[in-house]
Protein backbone atom coordinates (compact mmCIF):
# COMPACT_ATOMS: atom_id res chain seq x y z
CA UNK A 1 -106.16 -35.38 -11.05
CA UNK A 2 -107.88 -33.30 -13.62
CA UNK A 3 -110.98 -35.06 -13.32
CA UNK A 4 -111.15 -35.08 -9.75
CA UNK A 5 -111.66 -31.20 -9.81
CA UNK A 6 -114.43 -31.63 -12.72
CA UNK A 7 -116.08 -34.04 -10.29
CA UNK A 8 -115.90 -31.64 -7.34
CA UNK A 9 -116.89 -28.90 -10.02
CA UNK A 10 -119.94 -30.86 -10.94
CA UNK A 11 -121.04 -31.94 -7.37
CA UNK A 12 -120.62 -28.54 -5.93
CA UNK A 13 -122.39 -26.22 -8.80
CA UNK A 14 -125.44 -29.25 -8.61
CA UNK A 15 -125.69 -28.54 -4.83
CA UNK A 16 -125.70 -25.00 -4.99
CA UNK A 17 -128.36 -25.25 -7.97
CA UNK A 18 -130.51 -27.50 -5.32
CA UNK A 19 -130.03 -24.67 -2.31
CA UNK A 20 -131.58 -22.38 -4.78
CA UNK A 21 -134.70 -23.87 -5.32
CA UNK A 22 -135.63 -23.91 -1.55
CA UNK A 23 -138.62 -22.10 -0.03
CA UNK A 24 -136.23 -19.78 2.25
CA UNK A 25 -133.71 -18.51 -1.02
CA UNK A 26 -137.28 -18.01 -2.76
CA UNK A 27 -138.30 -16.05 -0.26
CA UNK A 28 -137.36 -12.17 -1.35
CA UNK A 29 -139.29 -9.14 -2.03
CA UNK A 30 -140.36 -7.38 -5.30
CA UNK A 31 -136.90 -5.31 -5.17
CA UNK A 32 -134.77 -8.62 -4.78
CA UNK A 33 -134.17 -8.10 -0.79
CA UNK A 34 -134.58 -11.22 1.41
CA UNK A 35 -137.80 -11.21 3.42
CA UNK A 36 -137.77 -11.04 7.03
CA UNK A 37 -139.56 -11.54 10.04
CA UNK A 38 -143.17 -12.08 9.49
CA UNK A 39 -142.79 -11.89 5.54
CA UNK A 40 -140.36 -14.24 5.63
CA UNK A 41 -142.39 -16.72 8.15
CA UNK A 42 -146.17 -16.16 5.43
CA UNK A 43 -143.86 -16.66 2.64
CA UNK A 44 -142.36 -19.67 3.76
CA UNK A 45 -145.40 -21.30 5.47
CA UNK A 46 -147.39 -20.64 1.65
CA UNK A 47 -144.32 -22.49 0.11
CA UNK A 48 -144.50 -25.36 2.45
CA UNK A 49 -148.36 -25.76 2.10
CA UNK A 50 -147.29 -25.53 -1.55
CA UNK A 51 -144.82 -28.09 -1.63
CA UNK A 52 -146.66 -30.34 0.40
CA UNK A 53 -149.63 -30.56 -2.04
CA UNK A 54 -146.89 -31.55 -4.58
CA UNK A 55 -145.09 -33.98 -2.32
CA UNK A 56 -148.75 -35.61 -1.81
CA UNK A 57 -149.53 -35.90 -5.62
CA UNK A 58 -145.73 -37.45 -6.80
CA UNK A 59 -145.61 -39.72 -3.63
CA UNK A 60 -145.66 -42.96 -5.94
CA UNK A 61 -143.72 -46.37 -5.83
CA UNK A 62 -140.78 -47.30 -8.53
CA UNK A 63 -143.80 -48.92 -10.03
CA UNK A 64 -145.72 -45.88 -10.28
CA UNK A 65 -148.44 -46.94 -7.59
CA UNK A 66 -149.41 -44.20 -4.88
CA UNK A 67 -147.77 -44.68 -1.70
CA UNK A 68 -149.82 -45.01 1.36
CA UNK A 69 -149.32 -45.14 5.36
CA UNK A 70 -146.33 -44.89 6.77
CA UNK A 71 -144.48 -44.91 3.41
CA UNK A 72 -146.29 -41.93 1.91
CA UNK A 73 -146.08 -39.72 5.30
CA UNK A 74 -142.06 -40.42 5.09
CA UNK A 75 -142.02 -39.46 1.77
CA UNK A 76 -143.92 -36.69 2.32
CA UNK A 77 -142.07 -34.99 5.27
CA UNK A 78 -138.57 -35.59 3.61
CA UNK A 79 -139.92 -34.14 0.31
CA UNK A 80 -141.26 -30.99 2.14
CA UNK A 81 -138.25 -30.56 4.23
CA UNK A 82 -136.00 -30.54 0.85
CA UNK A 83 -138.42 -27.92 -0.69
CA UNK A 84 -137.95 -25.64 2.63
CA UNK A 85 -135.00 -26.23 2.75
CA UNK A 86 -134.50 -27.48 6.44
């Protein structure tokens, strides 16, 4: 039973590492407030733009080839979503 709770534990503090990371908890101002409204949309279109450059450049097989087609757009769009968060 004990290690069912350090499972949960684990699981649980990985996700809410992971929501961190996303383009809309990123989004705050230089006093720690969350942005909002048009800050919050520039700041979160720049982090997409962002992470889709980096999507585009680690889009690679398990053999370390570059994707391409419909394989690197899929890729792509679930690796940006991740990064925004959505």
């Amino acid at each position: 039973m004990k290690m069912v709770f350090i499972a949960a534990a684990v699981v649980l503090s990985a996700a809410a590492a992971h929501a961190a990371d996303t383009c809309t908890a990123k989004a705050i101002d230089k006093n720690g407030k969350p942005l909002a409204g048009a800050a919050l949309t520039a700041s979160v279109n720049k982090c997409q733009k962002d992470a889709a450059a980096a999507c585009d450049l680690s889009a690679k097989d398990k053999n370390g080839k570059p994707l391409a087609g419909a394989a690197k757009t899929a890729y792509t769009k679930k690796c940006v979503s991740d990064a925004i968060g959505g």
